[in-house]
N, C-alpha and C. Protein backbone atom coordinates (compact mmCIF):
# COMPACT_ATOMS: atom_id res chain seq x y z
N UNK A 1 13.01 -13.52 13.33
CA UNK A 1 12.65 -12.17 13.00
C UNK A 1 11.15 -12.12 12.69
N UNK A 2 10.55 -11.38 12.91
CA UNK A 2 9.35 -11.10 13.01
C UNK A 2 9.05 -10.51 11.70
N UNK A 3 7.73 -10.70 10.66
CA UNK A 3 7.78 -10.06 10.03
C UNK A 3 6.21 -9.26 9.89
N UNK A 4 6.00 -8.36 9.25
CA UNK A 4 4.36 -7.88 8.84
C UNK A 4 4.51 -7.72 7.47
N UNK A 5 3.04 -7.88 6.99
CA UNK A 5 2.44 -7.59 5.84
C UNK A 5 1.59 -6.86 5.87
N UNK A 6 1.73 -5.67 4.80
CA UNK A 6 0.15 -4.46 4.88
C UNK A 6 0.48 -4.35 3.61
N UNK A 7 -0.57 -4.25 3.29
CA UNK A 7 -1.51 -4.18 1.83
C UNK A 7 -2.13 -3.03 2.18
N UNK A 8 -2.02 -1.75 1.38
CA UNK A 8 -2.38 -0.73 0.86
C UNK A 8 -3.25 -0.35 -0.11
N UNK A 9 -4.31 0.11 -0.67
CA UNK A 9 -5.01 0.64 -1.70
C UNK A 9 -5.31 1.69 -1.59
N UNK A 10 -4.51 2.79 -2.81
CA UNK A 10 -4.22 4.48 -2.51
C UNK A 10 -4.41 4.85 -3.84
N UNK A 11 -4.88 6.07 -4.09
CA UNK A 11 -4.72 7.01 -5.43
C UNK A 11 -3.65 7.10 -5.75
N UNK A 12 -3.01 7.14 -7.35
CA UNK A 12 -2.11 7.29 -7.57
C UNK A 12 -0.97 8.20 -7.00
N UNK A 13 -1.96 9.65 -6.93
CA UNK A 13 -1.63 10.52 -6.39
C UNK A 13 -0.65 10.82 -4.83
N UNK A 14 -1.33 10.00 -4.25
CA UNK A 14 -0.65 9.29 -2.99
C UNK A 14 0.76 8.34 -2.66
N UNK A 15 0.88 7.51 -3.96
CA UNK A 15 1.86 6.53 -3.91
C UNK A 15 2.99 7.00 -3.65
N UNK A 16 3.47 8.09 -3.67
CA UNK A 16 5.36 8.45 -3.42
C UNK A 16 4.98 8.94 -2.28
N UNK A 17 4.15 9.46 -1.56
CA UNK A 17 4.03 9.63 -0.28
C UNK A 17 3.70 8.49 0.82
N UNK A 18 3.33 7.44 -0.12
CA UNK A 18 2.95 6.44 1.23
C UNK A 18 4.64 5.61 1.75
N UNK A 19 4.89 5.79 -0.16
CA UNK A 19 6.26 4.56 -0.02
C UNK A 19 7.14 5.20 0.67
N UNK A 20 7.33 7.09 0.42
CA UNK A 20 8.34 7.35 1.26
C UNK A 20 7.72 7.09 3.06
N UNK A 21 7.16 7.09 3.37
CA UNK A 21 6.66 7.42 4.84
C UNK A 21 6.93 5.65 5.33
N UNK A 22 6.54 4.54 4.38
CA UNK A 22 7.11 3.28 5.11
C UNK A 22 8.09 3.32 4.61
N UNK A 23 9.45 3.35 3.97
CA UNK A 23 10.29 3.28 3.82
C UNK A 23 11.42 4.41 4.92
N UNK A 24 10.91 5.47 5.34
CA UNK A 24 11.73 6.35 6.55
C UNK A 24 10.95 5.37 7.26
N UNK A 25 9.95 5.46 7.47
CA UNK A 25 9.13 4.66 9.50
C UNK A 25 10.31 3.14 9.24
N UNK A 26 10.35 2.50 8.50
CA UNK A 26 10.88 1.31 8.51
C UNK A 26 12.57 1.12 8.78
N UNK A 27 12.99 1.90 7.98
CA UNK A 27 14.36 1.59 7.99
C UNK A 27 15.35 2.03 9.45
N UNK A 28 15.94 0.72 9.41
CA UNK A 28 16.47 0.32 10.74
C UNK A 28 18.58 0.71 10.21
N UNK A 29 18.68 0.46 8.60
CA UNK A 29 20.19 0.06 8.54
C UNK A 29 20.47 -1.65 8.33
N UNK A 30 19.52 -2.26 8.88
CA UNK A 30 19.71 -3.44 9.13
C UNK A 30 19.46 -4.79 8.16
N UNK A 31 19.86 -5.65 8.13
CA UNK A 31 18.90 -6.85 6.93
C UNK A 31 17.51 -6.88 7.14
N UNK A 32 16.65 -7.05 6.47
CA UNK A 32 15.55 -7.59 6.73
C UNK A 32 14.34 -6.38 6.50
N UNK A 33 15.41 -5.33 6.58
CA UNK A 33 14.26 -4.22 6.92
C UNK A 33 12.93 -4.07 5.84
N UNK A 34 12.61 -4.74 4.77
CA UNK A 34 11.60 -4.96 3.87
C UNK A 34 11.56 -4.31 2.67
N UNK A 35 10.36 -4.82 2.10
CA UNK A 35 10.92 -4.44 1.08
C UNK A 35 9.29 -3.45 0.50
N UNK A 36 8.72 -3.16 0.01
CA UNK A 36 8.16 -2.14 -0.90
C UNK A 36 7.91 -2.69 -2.82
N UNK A 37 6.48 -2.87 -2.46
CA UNK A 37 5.67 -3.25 -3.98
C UNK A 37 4.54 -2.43 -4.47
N UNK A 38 4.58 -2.15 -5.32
CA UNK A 38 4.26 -1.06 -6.10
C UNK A 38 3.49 -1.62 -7.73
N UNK A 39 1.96 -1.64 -7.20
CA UNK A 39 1.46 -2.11 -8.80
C UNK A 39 0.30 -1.48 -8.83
N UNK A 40 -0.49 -1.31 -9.99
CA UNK A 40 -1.77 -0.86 -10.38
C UNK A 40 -3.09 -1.80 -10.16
N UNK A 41 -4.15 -1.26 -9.64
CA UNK A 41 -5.28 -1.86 -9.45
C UNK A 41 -6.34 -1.64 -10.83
N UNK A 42 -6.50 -2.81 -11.36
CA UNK A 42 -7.51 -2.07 -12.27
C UNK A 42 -9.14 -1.88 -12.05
N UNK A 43 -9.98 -2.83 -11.28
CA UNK A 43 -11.00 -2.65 -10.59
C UNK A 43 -10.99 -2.79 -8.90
N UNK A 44 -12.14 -2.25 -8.23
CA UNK A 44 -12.11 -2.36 -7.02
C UNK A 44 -13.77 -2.30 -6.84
N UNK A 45 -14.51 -3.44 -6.10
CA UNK A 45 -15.93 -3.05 -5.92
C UNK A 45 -16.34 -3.29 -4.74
N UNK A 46 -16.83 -2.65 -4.10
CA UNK A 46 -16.94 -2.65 -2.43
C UNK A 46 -18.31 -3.13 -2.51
N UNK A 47 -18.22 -4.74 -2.21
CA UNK A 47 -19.40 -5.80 -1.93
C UNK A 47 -20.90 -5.86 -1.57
N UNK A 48 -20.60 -4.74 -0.15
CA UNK A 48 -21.66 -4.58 0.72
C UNK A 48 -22.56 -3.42 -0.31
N UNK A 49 -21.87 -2.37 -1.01
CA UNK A 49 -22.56 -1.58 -2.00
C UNK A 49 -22.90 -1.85 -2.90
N UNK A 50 -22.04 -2.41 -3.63
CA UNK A 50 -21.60 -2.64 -4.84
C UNK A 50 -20.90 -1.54 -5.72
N UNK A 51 -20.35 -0.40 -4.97
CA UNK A 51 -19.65 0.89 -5.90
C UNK A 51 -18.45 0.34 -6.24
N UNK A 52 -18.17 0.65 -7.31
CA UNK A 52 -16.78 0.11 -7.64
C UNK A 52 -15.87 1.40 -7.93
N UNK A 53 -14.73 0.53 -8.66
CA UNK A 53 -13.22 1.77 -8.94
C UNK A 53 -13.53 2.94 -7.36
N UNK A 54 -12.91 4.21 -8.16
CA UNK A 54 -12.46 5.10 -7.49
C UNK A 54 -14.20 5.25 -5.90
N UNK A 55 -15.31 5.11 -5.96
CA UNK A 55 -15.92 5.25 -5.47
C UNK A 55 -15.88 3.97 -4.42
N UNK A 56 -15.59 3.03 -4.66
CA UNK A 56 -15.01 1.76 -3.56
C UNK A 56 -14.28 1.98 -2.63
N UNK A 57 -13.16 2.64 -2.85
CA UNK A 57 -11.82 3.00 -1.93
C UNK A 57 -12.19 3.94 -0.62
């Protein structure tokens, strides 16, 4: 079985809309169909800038 990994970084605001949209696109009925993780980011700093938190994303 084949599997993928995607890693997400979204506004809170966003999160019940992303999980529902892979959770319908995904589900087959079947084993395997995946699973869905759900945690808080507390910093984020985008390297090449250096902007961090909400201005990184």
């Amino acid at each position: 079985m084949e599997r993928v990994r995607l890693e997400i970084v979204a506004h809170d605001k966003m999160v019940e809309t992303i999980v529902n949209t892979i959770a319908r696109t995904a589900h087959t009925g079947n084993h395997g169909d995946g699973k869905v993780f759900v945690w808080a980011v507390e910093h984020s700093v985008r390297i090449r800038t250096g902007e961090r938190d909400d201005q990184a994303l």
